[in-house]
Protein backbone atom coordinates (compact mmCIF):
# COMPACT_ATOMS: atom_id res chain seq x y z
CA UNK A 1 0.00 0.00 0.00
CA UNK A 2 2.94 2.60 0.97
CA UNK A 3 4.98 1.90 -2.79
CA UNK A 4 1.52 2.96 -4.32
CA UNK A 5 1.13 5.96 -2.16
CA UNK A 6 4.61 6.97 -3.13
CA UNK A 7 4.23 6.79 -6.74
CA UNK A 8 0.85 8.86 -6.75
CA UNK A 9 2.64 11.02 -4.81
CA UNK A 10 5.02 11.05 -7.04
CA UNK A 11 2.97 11.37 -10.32
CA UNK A 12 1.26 14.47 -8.19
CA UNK A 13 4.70 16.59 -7.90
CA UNK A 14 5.67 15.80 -11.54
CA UNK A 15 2.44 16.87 -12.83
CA UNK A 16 2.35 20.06 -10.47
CA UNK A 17 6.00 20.96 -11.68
CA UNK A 18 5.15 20.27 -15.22
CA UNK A 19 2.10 22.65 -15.15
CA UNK A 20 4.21 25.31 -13.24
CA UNK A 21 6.55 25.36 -15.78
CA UNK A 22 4.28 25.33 -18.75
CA UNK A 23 3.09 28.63 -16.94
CA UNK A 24 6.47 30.35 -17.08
CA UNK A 25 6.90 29.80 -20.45
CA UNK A 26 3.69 31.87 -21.19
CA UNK A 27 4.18 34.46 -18.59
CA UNK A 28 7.88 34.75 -20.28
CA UNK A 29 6.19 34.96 -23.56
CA UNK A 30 4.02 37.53 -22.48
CA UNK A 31 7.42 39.70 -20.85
CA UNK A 32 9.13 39.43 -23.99
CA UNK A 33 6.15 40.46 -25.78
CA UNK A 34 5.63 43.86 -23.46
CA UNK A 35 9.10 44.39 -23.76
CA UNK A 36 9.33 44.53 -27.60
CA UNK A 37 6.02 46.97 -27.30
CA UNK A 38 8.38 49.09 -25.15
CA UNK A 39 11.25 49.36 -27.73
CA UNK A 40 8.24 49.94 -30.81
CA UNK A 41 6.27 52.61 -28.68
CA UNK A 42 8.96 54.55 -27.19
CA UNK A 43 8.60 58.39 -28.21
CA UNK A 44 11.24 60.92 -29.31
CA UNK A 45 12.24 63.66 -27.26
CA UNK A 46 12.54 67.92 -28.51
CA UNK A 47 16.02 67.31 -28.22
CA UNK A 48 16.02 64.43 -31.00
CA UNK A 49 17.50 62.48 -28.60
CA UNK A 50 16.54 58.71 -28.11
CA UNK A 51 14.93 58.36 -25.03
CA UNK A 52 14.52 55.34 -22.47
CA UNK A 53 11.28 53.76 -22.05
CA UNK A 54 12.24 52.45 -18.40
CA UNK A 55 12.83 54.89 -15.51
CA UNK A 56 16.83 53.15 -14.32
């Protein structure tokens, strides 16, 4: 009874991990894709200028 308690545990944390890290793969996608936006939407200054869309 305890080896099949172990392996359903064990098919639980592989199936947790594997949905976890099918979710940082989309909210990476979703980074990369707000970043790019930045770079596209970024407005020029009076001075002509290139400026930064982040604030660092």
């Amino acid at each position: 009874m305890i080896p099949v308690l172990l392996v359903l545990l064990l098919a639980l944390l592989l199936f947790g991990a594997g949905f976890a890290v099918k979710l940082l793969w989309w909210v990476a996608i979703a980074v990369l894709v707000v970043w790019l936006l930045g770079f596209v939407m970024r407005g020029t200054t009076a001075g002509g200028s290139r400026s930064r869309w982040y604030r660092w």
